[in-house]
PDB file of N, CA and C in Angstrom:
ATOM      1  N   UNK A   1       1.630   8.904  10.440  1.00  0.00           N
ATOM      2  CA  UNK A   1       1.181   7.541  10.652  1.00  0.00           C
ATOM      3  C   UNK A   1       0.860   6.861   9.326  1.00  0.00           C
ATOM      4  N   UNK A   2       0.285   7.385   8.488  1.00  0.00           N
ATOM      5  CA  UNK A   2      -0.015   7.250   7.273  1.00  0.00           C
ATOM      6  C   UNK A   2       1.457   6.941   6.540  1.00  0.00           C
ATOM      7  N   UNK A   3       1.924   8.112   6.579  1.00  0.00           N
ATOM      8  CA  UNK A   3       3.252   7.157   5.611  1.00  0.00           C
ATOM      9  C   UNK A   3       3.998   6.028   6.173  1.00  0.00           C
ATOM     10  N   UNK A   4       3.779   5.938   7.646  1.00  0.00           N
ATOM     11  CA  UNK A   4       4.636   4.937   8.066  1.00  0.00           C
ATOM     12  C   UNK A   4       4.024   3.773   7.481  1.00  0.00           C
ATOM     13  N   UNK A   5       2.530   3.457   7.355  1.00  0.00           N
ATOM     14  CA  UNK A   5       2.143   2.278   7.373  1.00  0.00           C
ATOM     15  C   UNK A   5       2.365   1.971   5.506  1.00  0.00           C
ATOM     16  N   UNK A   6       2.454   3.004   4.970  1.00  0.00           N
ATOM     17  CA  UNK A   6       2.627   2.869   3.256  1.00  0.00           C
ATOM     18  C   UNK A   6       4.087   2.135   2.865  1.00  0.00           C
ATOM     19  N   UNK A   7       5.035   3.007   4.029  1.00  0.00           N
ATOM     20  CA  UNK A   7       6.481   1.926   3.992  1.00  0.00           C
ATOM     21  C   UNK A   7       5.698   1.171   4.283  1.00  0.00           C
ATOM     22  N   UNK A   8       5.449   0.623   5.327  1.00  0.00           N
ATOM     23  CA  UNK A   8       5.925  -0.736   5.938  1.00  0.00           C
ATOM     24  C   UNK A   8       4.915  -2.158   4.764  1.00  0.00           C
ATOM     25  N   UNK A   9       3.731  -1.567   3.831  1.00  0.00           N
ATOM     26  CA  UNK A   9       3.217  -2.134   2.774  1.00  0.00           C
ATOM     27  C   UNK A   9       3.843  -2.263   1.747  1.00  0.00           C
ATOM     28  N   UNK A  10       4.502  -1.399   1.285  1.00  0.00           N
ATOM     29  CA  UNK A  10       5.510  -1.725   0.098  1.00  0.00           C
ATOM     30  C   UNK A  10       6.559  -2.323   0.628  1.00  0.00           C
ATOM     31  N   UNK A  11       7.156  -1.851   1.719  1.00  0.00           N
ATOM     32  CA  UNK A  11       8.546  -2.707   1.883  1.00  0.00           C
ATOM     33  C   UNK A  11       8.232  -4.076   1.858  1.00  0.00           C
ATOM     34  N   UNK A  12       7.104  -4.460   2.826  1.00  0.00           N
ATOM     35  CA  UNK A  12       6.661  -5.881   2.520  1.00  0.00           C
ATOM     36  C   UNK A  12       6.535  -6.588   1.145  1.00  0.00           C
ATOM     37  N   UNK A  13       5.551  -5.168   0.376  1.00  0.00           N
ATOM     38  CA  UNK A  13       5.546  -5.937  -1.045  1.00  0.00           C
ATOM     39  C   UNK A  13       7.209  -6.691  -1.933  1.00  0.00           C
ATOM     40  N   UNK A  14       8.008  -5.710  -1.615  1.00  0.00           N
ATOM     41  CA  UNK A  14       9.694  -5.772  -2.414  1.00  0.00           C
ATOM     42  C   UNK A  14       9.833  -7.211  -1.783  1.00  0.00           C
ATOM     43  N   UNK A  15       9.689  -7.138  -0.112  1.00  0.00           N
ATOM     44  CA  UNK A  15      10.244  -8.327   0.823  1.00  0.00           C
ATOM     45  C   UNK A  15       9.857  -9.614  -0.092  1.00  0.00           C
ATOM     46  N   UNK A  16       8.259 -10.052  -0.305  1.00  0.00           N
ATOM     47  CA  UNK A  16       7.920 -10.830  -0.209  1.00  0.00           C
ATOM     48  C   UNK A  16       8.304 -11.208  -2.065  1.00  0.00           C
ATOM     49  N   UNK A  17       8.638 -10.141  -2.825  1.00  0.00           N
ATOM     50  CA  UNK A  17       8.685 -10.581  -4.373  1.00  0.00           C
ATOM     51  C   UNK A  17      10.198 -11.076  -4.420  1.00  0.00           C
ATOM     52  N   UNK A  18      11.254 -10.298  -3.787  1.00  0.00           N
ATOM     53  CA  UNK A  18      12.400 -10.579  -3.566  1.00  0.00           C
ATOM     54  C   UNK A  18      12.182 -12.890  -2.787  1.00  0.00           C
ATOM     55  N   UNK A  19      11.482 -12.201  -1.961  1.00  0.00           N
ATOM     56  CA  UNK A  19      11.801 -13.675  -1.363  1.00  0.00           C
ATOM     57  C   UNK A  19      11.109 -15.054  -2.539  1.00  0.00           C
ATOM     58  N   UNK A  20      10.042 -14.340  -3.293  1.00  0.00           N
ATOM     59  CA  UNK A  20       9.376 -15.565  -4.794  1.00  0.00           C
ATOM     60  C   UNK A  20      10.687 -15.574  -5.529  1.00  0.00           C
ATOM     61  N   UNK A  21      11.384 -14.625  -5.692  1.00  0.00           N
ATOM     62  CA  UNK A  21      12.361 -14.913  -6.458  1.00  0.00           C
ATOM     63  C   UNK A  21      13.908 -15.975  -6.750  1.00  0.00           C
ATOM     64  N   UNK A  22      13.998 -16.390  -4.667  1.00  0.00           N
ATOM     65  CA  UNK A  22      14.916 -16.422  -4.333  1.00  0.00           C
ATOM     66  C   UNK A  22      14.111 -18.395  -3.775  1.00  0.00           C
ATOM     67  N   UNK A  23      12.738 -18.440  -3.921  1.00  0.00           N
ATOM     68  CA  UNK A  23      12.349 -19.506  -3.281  1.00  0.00           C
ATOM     69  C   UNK A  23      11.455 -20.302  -4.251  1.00  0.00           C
ATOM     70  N   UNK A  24      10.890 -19.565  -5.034  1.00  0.00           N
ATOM     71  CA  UNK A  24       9.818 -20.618  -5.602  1.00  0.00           C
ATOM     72  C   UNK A  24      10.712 -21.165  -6.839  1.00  0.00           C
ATOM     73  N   UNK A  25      10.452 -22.677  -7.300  1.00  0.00           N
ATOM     74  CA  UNK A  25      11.099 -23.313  -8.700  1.00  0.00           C
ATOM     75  C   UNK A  25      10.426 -22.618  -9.585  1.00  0.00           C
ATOM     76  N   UNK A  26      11.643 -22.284 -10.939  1.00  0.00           N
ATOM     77  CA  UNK A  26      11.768 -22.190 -11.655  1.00  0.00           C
ATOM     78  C   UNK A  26      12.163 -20.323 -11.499  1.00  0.00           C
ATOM     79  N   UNK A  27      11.798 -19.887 -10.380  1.00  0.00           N
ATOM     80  CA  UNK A  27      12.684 -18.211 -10.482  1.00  0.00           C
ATOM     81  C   UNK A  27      13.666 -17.818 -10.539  1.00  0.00           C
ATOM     82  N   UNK A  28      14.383 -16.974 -10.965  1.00  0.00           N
ATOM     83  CA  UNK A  28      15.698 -16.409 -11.379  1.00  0.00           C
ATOM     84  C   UNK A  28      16.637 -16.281 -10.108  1.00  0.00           C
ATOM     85  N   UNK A  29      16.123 -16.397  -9.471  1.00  0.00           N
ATOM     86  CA  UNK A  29      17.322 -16.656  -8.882  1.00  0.00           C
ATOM     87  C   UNK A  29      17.690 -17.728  -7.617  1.00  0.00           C
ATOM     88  N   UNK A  30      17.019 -18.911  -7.899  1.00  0.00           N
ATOM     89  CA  UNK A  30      16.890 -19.673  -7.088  1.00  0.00           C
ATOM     90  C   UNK A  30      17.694 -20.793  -7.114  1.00  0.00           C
ATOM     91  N   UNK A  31      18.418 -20.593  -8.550  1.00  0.00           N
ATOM     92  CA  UNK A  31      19.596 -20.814  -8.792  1.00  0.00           C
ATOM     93  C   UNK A  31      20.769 -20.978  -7.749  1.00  0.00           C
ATOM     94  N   UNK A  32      20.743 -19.491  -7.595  1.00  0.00           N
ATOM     95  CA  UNK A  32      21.817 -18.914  -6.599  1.00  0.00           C
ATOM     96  C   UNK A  32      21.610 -19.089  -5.325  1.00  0.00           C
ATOM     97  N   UNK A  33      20.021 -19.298  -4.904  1.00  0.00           N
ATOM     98  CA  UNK A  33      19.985 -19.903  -3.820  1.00  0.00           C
ATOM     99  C   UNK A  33      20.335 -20.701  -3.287  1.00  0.00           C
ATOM    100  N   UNK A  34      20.355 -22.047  -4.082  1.00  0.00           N
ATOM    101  CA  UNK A  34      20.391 -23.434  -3.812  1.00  0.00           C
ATOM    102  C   UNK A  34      21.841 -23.749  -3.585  1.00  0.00           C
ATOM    103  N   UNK A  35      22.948 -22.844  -4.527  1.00  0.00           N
ATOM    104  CA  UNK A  35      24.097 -22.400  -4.312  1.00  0.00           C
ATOM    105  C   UNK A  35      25.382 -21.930  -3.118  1.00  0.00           C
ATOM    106  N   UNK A  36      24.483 -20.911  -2.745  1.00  0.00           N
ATOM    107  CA  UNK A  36      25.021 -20.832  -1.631  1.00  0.00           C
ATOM    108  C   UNK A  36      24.409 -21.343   0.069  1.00  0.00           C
ATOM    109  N   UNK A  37      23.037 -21.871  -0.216  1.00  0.00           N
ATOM    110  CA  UNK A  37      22.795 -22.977   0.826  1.00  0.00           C
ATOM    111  C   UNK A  37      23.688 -23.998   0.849  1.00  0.00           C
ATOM    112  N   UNK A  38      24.028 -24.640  -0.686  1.00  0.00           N
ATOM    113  CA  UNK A  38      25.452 -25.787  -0.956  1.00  0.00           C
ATOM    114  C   UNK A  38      26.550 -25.566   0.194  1.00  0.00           C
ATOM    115  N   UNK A  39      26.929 -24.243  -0.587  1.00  0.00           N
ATOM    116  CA  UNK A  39      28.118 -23.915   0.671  1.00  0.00           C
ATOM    117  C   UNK A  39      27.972 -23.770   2.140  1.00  0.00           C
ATOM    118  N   UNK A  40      27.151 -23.152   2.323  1.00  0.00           N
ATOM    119  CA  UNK A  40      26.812 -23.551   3.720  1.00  0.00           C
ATOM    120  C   UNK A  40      27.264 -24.689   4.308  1.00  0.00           C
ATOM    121  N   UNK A  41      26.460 -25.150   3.463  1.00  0.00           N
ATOM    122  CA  UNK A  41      26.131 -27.125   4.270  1.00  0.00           C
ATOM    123  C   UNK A  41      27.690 -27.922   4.313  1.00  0.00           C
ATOM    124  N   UNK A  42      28.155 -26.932   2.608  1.00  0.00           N
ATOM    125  CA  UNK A  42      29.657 -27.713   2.730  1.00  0.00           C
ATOM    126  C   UNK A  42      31.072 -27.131   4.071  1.00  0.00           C
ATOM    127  N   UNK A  43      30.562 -26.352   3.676  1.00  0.00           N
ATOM    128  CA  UNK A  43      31.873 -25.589   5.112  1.00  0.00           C
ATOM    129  C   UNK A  43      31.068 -25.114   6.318  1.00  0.00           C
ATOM    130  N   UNK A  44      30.064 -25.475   6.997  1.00  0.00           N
ATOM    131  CA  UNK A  44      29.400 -25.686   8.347  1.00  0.00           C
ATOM    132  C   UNK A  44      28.911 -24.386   8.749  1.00  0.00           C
ATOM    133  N   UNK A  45      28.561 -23.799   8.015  1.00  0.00           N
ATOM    134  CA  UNK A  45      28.129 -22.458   8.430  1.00  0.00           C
ATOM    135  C   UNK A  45      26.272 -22.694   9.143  1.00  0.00           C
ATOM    136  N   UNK A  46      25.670 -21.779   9.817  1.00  0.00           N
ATOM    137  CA  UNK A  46      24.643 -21.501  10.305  1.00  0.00           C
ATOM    138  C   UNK A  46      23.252 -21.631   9.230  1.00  0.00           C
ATOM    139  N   UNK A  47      22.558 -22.212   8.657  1.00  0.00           N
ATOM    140  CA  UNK A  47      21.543 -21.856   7.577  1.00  0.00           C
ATOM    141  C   UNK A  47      21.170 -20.747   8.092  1.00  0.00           C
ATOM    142  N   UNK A  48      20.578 -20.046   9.376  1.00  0.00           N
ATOM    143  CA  UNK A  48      19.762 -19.262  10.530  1.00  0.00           C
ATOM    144  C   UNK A  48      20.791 -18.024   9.513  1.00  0.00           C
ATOM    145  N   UNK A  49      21.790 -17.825   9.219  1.00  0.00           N
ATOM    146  CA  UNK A  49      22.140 -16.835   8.422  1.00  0.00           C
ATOM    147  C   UNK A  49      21.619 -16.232   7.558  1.00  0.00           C
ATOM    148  N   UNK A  50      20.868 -17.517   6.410  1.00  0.00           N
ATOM    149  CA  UNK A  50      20.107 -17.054   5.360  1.00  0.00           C
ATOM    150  C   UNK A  50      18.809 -16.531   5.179  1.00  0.00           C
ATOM    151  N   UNK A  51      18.631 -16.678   7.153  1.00  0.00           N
ATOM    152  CA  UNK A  51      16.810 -16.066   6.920  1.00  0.00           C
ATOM    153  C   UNK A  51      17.042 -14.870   6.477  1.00  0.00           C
ATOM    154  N   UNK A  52      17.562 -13.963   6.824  1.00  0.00           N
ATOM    155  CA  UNK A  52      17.295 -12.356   7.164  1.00  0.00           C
ATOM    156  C   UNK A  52      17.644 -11.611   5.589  1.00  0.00           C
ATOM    157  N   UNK A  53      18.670 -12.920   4.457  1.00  0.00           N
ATOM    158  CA  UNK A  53      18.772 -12.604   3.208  1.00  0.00           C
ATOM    159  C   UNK A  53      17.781 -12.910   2.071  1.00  0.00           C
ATOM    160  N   UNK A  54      17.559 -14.152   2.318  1.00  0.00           N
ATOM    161  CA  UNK A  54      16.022 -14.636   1.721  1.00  0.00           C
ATOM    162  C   UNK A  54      15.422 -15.849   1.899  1.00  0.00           C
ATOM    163  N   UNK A  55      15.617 -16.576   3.389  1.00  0.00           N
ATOM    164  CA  UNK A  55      15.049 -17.844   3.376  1.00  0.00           C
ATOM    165  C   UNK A  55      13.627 -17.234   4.434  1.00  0.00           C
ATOM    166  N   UNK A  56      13.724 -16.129   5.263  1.00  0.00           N
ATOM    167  CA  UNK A  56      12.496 -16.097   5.837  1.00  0.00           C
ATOM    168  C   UNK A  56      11.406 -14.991   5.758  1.00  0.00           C
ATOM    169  N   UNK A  57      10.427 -14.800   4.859  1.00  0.00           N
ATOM    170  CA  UNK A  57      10.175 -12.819   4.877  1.00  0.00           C
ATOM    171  C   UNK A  57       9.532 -12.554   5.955  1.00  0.00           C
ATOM    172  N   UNK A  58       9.739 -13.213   7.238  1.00  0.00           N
ATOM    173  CA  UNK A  58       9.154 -12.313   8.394  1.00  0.00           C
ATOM    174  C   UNK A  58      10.926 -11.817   8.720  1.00  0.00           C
ATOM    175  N   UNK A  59      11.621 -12.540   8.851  1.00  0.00           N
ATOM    176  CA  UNK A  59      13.150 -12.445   8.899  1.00  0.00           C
ATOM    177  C   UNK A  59      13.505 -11.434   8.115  1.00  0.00           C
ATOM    178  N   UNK A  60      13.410 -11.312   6.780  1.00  0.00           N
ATOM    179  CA  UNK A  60      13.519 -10.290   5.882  1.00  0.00           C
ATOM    180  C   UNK A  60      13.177  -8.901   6.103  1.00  0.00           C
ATOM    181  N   UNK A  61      12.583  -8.682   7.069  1.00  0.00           N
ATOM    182  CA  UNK A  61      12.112  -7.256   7.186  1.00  0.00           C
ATOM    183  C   UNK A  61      13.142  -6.434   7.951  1.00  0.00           C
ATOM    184  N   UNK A  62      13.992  -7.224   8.864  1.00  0.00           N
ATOM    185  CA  UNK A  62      14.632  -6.599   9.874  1.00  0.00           C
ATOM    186  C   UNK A  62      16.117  -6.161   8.474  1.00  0.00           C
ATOM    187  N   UNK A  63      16.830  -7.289   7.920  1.00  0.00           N
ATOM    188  CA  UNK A  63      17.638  -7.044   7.190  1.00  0.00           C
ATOM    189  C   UNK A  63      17.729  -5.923   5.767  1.00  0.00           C
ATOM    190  N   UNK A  64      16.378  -6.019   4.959  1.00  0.00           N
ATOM    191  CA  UNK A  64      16.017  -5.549   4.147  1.00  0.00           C
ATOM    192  C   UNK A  64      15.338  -3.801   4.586  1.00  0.00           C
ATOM    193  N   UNK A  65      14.805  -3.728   5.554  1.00  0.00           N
ATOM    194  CA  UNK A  65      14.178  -2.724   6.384  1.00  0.00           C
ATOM    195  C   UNK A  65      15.723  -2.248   6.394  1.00  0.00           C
ATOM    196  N   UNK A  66      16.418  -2.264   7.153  1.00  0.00           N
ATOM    197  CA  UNK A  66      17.984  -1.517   7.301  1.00  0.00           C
ATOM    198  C   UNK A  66      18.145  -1.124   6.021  1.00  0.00           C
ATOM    199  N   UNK A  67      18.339  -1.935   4.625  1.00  0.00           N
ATOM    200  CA  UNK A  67      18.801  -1.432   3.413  1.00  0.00           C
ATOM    201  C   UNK A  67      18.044  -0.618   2.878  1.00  0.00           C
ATOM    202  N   UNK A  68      16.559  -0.602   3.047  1.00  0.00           N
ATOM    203  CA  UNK A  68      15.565   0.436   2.377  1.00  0.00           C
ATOM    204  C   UNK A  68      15.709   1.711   3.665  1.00  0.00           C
ATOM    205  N   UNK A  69      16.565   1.409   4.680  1.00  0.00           N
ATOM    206  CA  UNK A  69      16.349   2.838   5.415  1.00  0.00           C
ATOM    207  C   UNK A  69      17.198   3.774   4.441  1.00  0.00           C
ATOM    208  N   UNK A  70      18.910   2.852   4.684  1.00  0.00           N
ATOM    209  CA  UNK A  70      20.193   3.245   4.279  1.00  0.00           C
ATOM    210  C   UNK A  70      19.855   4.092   3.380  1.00  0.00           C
ATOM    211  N   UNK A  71      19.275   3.700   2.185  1.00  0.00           N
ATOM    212  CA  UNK A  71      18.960   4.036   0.546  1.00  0.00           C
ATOM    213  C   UNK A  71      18.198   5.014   0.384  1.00  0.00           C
ATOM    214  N   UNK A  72      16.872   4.583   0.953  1.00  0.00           N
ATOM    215  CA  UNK A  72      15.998   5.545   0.568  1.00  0.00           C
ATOM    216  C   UNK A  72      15.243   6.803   1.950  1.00  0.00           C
ATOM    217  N   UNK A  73      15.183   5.287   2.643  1.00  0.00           N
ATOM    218  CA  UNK A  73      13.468   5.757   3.740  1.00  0.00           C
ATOM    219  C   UNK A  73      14.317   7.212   4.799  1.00  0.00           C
ATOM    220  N   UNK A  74      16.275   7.531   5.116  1.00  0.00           N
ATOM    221  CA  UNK A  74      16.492   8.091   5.590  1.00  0.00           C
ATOM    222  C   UNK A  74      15.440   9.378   5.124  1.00  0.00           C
ATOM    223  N   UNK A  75      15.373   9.799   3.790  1.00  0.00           N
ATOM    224  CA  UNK A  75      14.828  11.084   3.411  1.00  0.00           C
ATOM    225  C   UNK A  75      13.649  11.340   3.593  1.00  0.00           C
ATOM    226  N   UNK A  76      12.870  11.025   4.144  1.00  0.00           N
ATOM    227  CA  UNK A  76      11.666  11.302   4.873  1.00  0.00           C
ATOM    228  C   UNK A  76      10.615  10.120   6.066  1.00  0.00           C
ATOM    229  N   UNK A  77      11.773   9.310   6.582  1.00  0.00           N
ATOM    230  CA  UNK A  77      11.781   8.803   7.766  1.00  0.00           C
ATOM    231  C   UNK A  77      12.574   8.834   8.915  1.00  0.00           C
ATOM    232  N   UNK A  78      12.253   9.089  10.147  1.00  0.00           N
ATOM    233  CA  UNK A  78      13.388   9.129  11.364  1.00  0.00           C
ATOM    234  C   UNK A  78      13.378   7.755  11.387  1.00  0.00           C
ATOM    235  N   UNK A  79      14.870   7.439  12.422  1.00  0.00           N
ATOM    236  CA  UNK A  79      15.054   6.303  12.705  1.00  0.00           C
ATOM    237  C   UNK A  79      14.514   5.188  13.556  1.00  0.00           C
ATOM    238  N   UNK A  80      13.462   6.413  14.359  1.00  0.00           N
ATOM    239  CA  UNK A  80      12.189   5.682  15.085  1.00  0.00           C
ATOM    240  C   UNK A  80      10.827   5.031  14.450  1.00  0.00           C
ATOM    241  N   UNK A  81      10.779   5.666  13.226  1.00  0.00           N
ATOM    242  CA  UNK A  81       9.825   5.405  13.083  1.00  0.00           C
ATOM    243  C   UNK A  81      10.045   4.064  11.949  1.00  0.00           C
ATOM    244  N   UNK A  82      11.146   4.229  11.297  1.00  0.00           N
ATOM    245  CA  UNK A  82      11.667   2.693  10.739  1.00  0.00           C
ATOM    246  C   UNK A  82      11.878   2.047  11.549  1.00  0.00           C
ATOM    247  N   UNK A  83      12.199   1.737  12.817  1.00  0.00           N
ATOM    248  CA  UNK A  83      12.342   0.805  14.110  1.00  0.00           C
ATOM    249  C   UNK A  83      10.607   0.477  14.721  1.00  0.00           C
ATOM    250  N   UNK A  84       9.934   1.412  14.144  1.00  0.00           N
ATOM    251  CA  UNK A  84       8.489   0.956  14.308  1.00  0.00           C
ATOM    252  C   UNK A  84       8.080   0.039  13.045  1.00  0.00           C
ATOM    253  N   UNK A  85       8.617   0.597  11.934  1.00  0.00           N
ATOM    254  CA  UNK A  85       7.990   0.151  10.699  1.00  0.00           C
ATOM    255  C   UNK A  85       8.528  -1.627  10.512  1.00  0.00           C
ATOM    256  N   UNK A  86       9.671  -1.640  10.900  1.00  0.00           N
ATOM    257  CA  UNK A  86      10.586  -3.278  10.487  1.00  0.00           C
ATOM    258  C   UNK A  86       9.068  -4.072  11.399  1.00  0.00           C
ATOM    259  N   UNK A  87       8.719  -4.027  12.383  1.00  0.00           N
ATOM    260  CA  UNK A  87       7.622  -5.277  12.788  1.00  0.00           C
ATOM    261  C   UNK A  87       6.849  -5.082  12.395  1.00  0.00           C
ATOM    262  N   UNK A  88       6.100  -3.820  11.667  1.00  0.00           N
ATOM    263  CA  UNK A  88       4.933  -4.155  10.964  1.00  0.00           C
ATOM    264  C   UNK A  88       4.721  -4.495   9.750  1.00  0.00           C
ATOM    265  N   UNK A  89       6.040  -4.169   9.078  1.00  0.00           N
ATOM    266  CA  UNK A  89       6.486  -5.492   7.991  1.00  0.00           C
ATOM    267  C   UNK A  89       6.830  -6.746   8.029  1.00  0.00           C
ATOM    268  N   UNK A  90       7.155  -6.958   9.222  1.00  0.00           N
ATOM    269  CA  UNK A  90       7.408  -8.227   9.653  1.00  0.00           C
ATOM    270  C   UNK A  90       5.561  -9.142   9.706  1.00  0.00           C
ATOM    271  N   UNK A  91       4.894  -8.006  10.628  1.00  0.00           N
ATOM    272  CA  UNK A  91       3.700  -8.576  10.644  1.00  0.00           C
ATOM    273  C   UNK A  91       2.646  -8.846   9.292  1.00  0.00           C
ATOM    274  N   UNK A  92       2.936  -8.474   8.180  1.00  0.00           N
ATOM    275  CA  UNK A  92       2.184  -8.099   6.951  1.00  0.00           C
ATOM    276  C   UNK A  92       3.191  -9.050   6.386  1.00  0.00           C
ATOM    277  N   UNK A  93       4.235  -9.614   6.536  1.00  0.00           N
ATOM    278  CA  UNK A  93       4.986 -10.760   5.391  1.00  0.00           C
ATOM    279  C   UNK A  93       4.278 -12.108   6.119  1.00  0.00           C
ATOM    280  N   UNK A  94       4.084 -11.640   7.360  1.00  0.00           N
ATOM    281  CA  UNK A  94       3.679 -13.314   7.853  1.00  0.00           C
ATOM    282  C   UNK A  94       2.033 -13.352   7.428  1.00  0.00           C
ATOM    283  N   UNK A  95       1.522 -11.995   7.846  1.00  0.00           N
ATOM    284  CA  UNK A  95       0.072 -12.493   6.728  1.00  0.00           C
ATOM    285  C   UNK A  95      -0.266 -12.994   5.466  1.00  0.00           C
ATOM    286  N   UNK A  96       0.821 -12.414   4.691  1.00  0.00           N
ATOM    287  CA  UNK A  96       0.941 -12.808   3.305  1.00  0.00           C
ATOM    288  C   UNK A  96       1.493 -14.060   3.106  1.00  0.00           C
ATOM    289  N   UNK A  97       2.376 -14.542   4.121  1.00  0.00           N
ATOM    290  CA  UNK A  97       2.399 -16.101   4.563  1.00  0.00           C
ATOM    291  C   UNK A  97       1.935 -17.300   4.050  1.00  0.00           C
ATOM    292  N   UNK A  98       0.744 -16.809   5.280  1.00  0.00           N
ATOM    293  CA  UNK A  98      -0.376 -17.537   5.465  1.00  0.00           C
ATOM    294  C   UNK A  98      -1.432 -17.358   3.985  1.00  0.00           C
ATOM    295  N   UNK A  99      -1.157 -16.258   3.742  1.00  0.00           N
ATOM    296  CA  UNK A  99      -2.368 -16.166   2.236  1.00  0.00           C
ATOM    297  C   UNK A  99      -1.979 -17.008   1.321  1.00  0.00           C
ATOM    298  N   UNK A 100      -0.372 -17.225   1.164  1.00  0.00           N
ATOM    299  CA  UNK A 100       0.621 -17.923  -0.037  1.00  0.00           C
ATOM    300  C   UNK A 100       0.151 -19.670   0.616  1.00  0.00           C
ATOM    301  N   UNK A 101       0.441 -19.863   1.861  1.00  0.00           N
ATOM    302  CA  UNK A 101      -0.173 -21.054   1.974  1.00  0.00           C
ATOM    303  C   UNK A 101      -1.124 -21.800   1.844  1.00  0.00           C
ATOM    304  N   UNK A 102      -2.641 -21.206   1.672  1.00  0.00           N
ATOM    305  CA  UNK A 102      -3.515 -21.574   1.601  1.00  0.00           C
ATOM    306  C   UNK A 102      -3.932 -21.302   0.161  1.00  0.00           C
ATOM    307  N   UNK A 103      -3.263 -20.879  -0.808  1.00  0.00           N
ATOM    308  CA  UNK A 103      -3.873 -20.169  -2.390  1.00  0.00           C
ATOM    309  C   UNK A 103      -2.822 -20.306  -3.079  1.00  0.00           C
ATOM    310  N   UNK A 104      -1.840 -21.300  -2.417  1.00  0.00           N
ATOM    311  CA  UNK A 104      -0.586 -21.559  -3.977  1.00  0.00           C
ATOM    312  C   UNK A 104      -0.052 -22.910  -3.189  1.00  0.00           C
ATOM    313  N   UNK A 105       0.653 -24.171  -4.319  1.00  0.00           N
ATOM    314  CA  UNK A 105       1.138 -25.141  -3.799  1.00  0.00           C
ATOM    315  C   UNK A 105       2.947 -24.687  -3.513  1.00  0.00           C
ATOM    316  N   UNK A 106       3.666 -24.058  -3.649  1.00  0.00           N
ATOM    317  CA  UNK A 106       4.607 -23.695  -3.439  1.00  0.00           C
ATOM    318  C   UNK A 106       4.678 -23.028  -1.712  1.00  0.00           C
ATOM    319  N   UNK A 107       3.327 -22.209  -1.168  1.00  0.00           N
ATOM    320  CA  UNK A 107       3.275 -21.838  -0.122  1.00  0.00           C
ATOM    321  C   UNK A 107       4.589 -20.988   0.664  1.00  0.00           C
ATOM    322  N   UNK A 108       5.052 -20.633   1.663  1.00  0.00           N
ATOM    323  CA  UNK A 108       5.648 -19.916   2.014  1.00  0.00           C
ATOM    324  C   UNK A 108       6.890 -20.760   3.393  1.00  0.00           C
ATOM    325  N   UNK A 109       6.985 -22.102   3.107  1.00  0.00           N
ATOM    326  CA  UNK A 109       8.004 -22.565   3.847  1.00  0.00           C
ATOM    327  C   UNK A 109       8.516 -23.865   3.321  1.00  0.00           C
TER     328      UNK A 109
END
């Protein structure tokens, strides 16, 4: 139980630095964000695509959770217990949310 909840705190932590990176002005790669939102908009694609890559970090957990299983978490996680862990990262990005909203003007949407 213990390690599950240590993933599901760090994965959040990666989630939510990955997502400053990809959202707040002036980060490295927000560049590339703004980029391929462009395309989107230009050839009619879904935005609802880009949550799960980096427009939403409650969204982010389900997509990113799969890649930290793939990589790492197989070697000392079952696949149940990462299917437990993706919502309680989900639940800990939306707290951190709410913390980014109320203690930074950039905030979390």
């Amino acid at each position: 139980m213990f390690l599950l909840l240590i993933t599901s705190f760090v994965l959040s932590l990666g989630i939510m630095g990955l997502w400053i990176c990809f959202n707040w002005q002036g980060m490295i790669f927000e560049p590339i964000a703004y980029s391929v939102e462009e395309l989107c908009y230009t050839y009619g694609l879904p935005h609802y695509l880009l949550k799960p890559l980096w427009s939403c970090p409650t969204c982010m957990s389900s997509f990113w959770g799969l890649v930290f299983y793939l990589v790492y978490g197989h070697h000392y996680l079952g696949l149940t217990e990462m299917l437990v862990a993706m919502p309680i990262t989900a639940f800990i990005n939306t707290l951190f949310c709410i913390l980014l909203n109320k203690t930074t003007d950039e905030g979390c949407g």
